[in-house]
C-alpha atoms as a PDB file:
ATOM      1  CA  UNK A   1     -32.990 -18.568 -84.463  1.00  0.00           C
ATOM      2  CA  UNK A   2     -29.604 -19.695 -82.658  1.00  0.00           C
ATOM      3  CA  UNK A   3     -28.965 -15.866 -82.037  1.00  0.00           C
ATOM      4  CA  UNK A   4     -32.747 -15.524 -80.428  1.00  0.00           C
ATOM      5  CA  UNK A   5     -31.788 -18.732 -78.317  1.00  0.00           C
ATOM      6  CA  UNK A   6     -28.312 -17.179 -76.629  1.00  0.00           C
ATOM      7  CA  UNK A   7     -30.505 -13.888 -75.905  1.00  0.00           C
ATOM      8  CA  UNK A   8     -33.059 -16.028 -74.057  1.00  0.00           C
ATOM      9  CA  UNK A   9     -30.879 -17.561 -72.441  1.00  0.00           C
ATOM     10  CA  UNK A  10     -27.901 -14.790 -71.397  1.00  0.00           C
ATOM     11  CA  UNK A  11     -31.450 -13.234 -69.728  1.00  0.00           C
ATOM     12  CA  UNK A  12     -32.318 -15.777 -67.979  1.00  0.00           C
ATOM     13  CA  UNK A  13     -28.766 -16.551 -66.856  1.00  0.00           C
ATOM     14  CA  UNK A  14     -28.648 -12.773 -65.718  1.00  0.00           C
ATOM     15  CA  UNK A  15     -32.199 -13.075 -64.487  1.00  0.00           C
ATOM     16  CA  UNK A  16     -31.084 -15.764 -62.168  1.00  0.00           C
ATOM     17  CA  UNK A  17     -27.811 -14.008 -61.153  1.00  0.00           C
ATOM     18  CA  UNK A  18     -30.032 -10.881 -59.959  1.00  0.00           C
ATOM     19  CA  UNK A  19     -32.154 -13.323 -58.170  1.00  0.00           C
ATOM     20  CA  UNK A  20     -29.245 -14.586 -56.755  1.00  0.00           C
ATOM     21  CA  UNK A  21     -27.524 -11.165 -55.623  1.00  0.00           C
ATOM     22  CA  UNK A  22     -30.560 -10.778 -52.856  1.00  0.00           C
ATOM     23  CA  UNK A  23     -29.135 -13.280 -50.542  1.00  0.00           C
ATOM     24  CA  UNK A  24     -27.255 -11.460 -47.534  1.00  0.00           C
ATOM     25  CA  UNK A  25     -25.292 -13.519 -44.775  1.00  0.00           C
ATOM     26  CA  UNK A  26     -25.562 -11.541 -41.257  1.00  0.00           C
ATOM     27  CA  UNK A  27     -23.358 -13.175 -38.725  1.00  0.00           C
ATOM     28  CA  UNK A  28     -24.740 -13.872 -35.150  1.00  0.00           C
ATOM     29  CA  UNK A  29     -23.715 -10.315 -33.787  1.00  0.00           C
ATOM     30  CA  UNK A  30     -24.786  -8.477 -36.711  1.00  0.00           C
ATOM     31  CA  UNK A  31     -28.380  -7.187 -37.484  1.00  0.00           C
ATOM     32  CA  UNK A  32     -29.679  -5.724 -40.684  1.00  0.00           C
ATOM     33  CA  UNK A  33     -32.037  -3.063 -41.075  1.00  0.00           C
ATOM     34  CA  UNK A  34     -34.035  -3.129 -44.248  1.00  0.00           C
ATOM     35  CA  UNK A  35     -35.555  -0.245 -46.470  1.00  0.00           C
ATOM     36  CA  UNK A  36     -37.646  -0.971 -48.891  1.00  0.00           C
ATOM     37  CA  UNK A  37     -38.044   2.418 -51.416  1.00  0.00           C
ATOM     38  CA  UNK A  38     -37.171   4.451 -48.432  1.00  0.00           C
ATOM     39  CA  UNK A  39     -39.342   3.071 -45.731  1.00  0.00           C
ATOM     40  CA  UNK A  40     -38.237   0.654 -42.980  1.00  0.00           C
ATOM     41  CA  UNK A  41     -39.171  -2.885 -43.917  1.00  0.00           C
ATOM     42  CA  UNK A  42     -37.887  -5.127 -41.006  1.00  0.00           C
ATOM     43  CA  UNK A  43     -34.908  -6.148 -38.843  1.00  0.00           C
ATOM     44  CA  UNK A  44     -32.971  -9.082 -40.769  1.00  0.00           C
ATOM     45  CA  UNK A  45     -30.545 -11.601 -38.946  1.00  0.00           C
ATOM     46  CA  UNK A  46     -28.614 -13.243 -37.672  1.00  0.00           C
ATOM     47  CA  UNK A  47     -27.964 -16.127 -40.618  1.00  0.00           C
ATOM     48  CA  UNK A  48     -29.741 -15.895 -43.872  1.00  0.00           C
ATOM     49  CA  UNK A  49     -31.822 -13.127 -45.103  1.00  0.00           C
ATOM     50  CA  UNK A  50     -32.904 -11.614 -48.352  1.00  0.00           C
ATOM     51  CA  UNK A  51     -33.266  -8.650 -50.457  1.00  0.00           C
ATOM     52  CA  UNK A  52     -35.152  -7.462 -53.239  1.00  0.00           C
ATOM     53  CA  UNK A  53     -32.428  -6.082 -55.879  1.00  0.00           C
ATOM     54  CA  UNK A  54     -32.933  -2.661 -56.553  1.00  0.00           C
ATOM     55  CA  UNK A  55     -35.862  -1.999 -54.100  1.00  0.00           C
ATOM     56  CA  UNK A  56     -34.159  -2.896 -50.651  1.00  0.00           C
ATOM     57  CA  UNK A  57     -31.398  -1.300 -49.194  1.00  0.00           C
ATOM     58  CA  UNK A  58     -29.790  -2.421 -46.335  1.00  0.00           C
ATOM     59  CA  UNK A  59     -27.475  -1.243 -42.928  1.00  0.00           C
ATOM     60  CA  UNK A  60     -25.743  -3.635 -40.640  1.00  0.00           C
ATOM     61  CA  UNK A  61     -25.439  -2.866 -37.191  1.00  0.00           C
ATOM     62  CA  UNK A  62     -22.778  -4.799 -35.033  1.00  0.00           C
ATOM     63  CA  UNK A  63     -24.721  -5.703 -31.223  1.00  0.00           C
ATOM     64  CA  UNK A  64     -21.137  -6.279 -29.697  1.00  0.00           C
ATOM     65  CA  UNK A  65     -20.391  -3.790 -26.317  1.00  0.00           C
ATOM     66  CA  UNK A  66     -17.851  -1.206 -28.299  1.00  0.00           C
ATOM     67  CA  UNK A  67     -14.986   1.302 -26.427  1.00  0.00           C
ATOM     68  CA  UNK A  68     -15.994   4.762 -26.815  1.00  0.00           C
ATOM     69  CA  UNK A  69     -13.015   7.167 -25.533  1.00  0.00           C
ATOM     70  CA  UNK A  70     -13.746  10.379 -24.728  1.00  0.00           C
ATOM     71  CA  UNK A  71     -10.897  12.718 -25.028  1.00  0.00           C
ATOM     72  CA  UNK A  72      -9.370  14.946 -22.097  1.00  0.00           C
ATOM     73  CA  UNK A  73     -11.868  17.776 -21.151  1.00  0.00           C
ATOM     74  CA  UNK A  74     -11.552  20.611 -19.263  1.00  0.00           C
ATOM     75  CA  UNK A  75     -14.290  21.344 -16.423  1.00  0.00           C
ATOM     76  CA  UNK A  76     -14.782  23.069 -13.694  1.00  0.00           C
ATOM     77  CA  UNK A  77     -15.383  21.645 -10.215  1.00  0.00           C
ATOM     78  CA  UNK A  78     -18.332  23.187  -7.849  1.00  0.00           C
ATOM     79  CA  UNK A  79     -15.258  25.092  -5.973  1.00  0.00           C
ATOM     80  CA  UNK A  80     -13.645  26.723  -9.474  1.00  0.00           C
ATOM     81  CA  UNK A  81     -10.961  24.583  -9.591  1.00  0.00           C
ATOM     82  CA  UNK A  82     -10.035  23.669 -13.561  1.00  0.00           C
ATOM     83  CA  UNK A  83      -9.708  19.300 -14.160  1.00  0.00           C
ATOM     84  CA  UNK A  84      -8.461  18.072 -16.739  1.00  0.00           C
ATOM     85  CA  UNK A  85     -10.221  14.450 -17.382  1.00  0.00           C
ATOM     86  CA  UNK A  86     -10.257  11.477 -19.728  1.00  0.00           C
ATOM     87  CA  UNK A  87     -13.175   9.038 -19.479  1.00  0.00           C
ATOM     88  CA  UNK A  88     -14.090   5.352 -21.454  1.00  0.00           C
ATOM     89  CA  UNK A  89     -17.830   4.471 -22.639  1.00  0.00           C
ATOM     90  CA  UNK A  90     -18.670   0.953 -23.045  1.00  0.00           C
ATOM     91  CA  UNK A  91     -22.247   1.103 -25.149  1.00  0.00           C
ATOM     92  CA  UNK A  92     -24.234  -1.444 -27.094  1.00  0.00           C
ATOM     93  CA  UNK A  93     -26.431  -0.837 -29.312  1.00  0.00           C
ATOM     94  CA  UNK A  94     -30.445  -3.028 -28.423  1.00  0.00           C
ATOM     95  CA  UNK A  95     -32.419  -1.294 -31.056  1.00  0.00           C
ATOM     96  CA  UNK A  96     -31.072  -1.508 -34.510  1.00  0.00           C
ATOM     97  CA  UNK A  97     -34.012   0.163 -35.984  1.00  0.00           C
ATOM     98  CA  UNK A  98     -33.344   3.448 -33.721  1.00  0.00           C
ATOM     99  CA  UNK A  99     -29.845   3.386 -34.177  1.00  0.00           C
ATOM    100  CA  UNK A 100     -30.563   3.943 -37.983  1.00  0.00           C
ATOM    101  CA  UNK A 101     -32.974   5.572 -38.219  1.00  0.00           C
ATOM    102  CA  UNK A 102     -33.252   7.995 -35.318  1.00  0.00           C
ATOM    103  CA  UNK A 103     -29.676   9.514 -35.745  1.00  0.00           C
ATOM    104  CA  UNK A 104     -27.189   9.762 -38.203  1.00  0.00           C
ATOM    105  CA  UNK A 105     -23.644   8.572 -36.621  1.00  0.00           C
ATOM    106  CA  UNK A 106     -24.101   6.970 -33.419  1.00  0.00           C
ATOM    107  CA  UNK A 107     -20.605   6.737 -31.807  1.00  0.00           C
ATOM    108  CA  UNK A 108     -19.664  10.501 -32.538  1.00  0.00           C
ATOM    109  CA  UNK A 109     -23.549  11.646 -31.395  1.00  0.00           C
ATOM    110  CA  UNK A 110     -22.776   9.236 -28.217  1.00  0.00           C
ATOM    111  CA  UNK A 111     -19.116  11.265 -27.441  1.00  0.00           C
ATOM    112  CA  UNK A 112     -20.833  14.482 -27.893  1.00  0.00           C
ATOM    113  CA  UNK A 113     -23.214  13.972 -25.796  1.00  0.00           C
ATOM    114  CA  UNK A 114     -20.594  12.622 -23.171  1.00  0.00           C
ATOM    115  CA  UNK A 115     -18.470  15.580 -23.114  1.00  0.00           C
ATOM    116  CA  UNK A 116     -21.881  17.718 -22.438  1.00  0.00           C
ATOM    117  CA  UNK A 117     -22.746  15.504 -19.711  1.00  0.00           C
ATOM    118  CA  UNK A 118     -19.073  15.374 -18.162  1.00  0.00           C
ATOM    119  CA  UNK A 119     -18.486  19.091 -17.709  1.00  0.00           C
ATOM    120  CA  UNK A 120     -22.633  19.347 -16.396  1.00  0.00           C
ATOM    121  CA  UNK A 121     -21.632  16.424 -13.765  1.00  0.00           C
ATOM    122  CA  UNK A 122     -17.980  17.771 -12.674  1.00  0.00           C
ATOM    123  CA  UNK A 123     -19.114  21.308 -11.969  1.00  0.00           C
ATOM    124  CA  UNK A 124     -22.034  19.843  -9.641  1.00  0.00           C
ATOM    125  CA  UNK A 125     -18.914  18.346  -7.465  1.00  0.00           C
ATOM    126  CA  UNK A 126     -16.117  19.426  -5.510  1.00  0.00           C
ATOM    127  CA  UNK A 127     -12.484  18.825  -6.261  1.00  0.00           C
ATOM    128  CA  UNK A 128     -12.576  16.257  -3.535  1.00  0.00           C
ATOM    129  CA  UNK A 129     -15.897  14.670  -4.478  1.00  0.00           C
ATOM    130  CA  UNK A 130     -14.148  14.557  -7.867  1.00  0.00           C
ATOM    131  CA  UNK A 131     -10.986  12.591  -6.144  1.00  0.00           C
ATOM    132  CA  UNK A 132     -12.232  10.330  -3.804  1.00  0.00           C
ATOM    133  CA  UNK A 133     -16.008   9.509  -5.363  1.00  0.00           C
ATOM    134  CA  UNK A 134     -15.070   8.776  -8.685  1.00  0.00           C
ATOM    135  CA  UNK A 135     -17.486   5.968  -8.527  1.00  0.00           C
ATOM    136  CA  UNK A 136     -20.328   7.690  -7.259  1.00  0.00           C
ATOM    137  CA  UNK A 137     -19.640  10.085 -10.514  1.00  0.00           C
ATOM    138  CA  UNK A 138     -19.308   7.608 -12.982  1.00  0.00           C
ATOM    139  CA  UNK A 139     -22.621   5.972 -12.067  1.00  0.00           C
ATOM    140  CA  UNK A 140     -23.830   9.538 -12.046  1.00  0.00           C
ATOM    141  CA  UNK A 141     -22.652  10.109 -15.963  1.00  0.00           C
ATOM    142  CA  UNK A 142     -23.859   7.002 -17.465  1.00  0.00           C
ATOM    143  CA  UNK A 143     -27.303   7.787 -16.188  1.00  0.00           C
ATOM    144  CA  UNK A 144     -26.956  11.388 -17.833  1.00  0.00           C
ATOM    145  CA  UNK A 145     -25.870   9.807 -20.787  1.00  0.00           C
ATOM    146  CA  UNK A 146     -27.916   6.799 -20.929  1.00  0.00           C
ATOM    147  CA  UNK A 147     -31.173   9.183 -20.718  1.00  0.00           C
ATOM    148  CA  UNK A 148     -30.419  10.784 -23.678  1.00  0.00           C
ATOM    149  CA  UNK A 149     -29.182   7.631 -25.770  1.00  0.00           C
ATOM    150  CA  UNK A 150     -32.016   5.518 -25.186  1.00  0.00           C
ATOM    151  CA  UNK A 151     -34.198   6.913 -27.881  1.00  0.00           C
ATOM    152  CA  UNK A 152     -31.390   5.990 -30.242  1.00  0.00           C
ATOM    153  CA  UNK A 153     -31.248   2.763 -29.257  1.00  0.00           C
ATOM    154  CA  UNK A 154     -28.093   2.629 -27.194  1.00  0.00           C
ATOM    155  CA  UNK A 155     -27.518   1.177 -23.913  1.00  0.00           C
ATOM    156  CA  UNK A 156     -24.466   2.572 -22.116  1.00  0.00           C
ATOM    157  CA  UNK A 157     -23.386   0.001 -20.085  1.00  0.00           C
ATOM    158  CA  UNK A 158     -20.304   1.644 -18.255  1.00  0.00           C
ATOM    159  CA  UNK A 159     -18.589   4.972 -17.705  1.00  0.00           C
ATOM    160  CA  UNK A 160     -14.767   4.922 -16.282  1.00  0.00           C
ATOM    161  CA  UNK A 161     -13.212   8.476 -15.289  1.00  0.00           C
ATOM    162  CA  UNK A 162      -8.999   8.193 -15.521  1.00  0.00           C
ATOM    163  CA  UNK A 163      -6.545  10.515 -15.522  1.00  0.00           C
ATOM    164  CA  UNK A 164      -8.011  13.152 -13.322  1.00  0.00           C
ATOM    165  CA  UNK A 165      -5.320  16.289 -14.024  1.00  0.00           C
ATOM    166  CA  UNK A 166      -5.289  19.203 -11.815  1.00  0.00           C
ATOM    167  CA  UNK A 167      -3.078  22.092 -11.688  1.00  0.00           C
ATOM    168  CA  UNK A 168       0.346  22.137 -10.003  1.00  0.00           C
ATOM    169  CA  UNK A 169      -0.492  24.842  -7.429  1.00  0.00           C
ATOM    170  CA  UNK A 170      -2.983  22.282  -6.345  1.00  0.00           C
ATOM    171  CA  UNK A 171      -1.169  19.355  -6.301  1.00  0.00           C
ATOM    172  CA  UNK A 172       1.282  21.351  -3.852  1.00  0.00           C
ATOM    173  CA  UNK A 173      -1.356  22.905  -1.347  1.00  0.00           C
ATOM    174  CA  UNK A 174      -2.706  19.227  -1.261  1.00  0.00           C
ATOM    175  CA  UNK A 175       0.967  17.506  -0.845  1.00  0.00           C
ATOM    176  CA  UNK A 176       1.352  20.350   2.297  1.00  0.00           C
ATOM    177  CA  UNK A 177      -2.269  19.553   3.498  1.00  0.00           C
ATOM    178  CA  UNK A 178      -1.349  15.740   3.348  1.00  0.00           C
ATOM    179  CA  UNK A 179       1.867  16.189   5.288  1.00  0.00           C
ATOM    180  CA  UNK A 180       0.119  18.352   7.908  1.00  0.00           C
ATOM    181  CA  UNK A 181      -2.382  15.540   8.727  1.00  0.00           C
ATOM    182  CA  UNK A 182       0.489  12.735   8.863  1.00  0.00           C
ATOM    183  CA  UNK A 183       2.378  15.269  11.276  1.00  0.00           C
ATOM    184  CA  UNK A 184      -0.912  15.679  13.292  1.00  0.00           C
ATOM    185  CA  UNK A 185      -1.638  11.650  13.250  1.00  0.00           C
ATOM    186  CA  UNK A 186       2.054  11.135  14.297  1.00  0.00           C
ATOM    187  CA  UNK A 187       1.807  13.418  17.455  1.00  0.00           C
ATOM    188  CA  UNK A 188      -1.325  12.012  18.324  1.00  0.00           C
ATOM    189  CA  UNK A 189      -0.232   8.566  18.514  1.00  0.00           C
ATOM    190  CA  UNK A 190       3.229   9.286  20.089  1.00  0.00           C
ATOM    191  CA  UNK A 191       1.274  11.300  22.592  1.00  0.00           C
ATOM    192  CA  UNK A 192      -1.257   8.472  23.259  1.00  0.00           C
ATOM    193  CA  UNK A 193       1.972   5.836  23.550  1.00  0.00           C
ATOM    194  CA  UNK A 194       3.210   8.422  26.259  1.00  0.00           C
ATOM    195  CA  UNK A 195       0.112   8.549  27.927  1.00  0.00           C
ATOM    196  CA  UNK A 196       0.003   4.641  27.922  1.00  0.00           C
ATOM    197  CA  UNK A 197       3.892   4.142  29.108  1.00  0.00           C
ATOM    198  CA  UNK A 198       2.756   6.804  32.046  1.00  0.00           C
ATOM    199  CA  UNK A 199       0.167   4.709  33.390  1.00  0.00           C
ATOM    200  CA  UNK A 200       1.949   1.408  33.008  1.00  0.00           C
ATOM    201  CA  UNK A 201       4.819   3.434  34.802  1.00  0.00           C
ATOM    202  CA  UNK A 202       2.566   4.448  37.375  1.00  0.00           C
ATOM    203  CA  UNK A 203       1.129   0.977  37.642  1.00  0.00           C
ATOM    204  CA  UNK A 204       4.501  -0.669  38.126  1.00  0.00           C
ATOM    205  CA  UNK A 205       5.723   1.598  40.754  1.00  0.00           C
ATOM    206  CA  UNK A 206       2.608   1.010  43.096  1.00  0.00           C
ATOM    207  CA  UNK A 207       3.291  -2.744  42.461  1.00  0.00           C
ATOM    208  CA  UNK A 208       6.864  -2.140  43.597  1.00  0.00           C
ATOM    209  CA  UNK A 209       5.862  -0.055  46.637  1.00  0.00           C
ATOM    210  CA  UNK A 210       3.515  -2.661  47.825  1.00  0.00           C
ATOM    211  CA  UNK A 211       6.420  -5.334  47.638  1.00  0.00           C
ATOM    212  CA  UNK A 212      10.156  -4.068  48.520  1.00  0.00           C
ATOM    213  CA  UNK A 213      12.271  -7.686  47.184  1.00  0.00           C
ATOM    214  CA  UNK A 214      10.374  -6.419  43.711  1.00  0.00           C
ATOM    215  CA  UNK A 215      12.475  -3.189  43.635  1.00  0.00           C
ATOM    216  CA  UNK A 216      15.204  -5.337  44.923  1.00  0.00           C
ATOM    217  CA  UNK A 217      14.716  -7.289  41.671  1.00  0.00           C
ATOM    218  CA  UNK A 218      14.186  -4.349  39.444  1.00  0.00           C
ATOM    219  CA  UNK A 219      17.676  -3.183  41.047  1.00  0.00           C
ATOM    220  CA  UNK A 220      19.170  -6.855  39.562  1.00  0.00           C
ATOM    221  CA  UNK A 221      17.798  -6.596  36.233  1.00  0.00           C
ATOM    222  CA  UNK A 222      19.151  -3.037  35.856  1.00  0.00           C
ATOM    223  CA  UNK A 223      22.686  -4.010  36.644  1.00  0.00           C
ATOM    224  CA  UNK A 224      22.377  -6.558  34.041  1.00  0.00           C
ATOM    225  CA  UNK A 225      21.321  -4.723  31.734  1.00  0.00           C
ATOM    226  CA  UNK A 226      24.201  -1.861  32.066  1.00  0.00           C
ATOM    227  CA  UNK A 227      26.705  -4.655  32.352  1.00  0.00           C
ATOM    228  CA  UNK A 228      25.637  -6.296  29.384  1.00  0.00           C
ATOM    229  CA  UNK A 229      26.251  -2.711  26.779  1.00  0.00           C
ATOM    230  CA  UNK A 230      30.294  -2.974  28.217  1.00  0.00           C
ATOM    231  CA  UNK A 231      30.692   0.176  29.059  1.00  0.00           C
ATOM    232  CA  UNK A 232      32.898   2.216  32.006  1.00  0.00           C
ATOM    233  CA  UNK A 233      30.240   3.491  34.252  1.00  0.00           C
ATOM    234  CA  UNK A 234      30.132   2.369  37.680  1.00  0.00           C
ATOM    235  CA  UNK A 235      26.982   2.018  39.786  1.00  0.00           C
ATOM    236  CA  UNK A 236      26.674   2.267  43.813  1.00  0.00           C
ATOM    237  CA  UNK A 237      24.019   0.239  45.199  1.00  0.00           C
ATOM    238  CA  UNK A 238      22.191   0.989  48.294  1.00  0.00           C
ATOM    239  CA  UNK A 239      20.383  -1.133  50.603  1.00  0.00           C
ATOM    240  CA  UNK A 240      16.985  -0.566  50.332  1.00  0.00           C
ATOM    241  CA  UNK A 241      16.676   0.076  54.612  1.00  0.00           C
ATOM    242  CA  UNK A 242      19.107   3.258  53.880  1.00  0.00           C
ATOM    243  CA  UNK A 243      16.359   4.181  51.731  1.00  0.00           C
ATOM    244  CA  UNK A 244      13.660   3.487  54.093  1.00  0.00           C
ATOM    245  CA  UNK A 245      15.991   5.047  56.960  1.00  0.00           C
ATOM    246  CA  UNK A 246      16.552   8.511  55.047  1.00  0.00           C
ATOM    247  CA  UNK A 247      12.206   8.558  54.099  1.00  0.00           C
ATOM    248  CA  UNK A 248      11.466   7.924  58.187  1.00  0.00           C
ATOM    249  CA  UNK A 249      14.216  10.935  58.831  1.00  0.00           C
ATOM    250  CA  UNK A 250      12.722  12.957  56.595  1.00  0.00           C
ATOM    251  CA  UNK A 251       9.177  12.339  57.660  1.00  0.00           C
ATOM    252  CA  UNK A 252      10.176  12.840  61.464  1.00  0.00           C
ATOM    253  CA  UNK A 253      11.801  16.265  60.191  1.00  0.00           C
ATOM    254  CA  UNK A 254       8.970  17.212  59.013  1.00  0.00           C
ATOM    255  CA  UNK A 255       6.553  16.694  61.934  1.00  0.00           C
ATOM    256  CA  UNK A 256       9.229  18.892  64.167  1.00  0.00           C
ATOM    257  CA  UNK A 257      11.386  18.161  67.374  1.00  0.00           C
END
């Protein structure tokens, strides 16, 4: 009779244990997706859930935006030029039941599908779109890659391209092209500064022929500033009526006896 007793009750102390062994904890960013024999049962969580022992079977999925890296690729831009580029995923995954059900591993399906997507998008671009509208093309390969995620379940938030490589006969024809356009922009602003200093020259000298005691002045200032660099040269002034006397001389030359 005792024995029959500590039977009873090491079943019903087991019996309670395996009722106890259901209860699952899923933390706030966590989701559980419940099978029951094989067939989806229901999305559990977050806090407090429970599962039938031996019937349901469960998967967590975290909700948090994860890194994907996608390792450095080789393309080929519109023009045939070979890249080399890196690029970062940020996903999240807003259906649980898709992401488990619909495919089998979702971050290595998700890279796959971004290194399909990255070479399709680079060779629909030029080595300068590729350069300068990095932007424009990263907006351009989450949408490629968000249209085929979404029946999973996964919502690609953001793409970032980095480290665009290109070969090193490039990267000299583009260091020469560079240099040629600073050249070009230098000329063309020391030309336009010449082009200024003419006119204000011009300006100044009609000022100055409209008012001889301002040339008389400009004389002044210019034997101040020689005198003030202490140097040896020596400077013969002129009154400005020889000047005026030699112009009327040569003007009545001119005109004949």
């Amino acid at each position: 009779m005792i024995e029959g007793d500590a039977t009873l009750t090491f079943l019903a102390l087991l019996l309670v244990l395996l009722v106890l062994s259901g209860f699952r904890i899923a933390n706030q960013y966590e989701r559980a997706v419940v099978l029951r024999l094989g067939k989806y049962q229901r999305t559990a969580g977050p806090g407090l859930y429970y599962l039938i022992p031996l019937v349901d079977r469960r998967w967590k999925v975290d909700l948090r935006t994860m890194t994907t890296e996608v390792g450095q690729q080789e393309a080929i831009t519109k023009d045939n030029v070979p890249v080399k580029i890196n690029a970062v995923i940020w996903r999240r995954i807003v259906n649980p039941q898709r992401a488990v059900i619909e495919v089998a591993n979702v971050g290595e399906s998700v890279i796959q599908v971004a290194v399909t997507a990255l070479r399709n998008v680079i060779g629909q671009h030029t080595l300068d779109d590729v350069l300068k509208e990095q932007e424009t093309i990263a907006q351009a390969l989450q949408t490629s890659i968000d249209r085929v995620t979404e029946p999973w379940g996964v919502k690609v938030e953001r793409v970032q391209m980095r480290n665009v490589e290109i070969p090193e006969s490039m990267q000299r024809a583009m260091a020469q092209e560079a240099e040629a356009l600073r050249e070009k922009r230098a000329r063309k602003i020391k030309a336009e500064a010449e082009v200024e200093a003419a006119a204000l020259l011009r300006q100044a000298a009609e000022i100055i022929m409209h008012s001889p005691a301002g040339l008389e002045l400009r004389r002044m200032q210019m034997i101040t500033e020689v005198g003030a660099e202490q140097n040896t040269m020596t400077i013969i002034m002129m009154p400005s009526e020889f000047v005026e006397m030699a112009r009327a001389f040569s003007v009545r030359k001119a005109d004949g006896p």
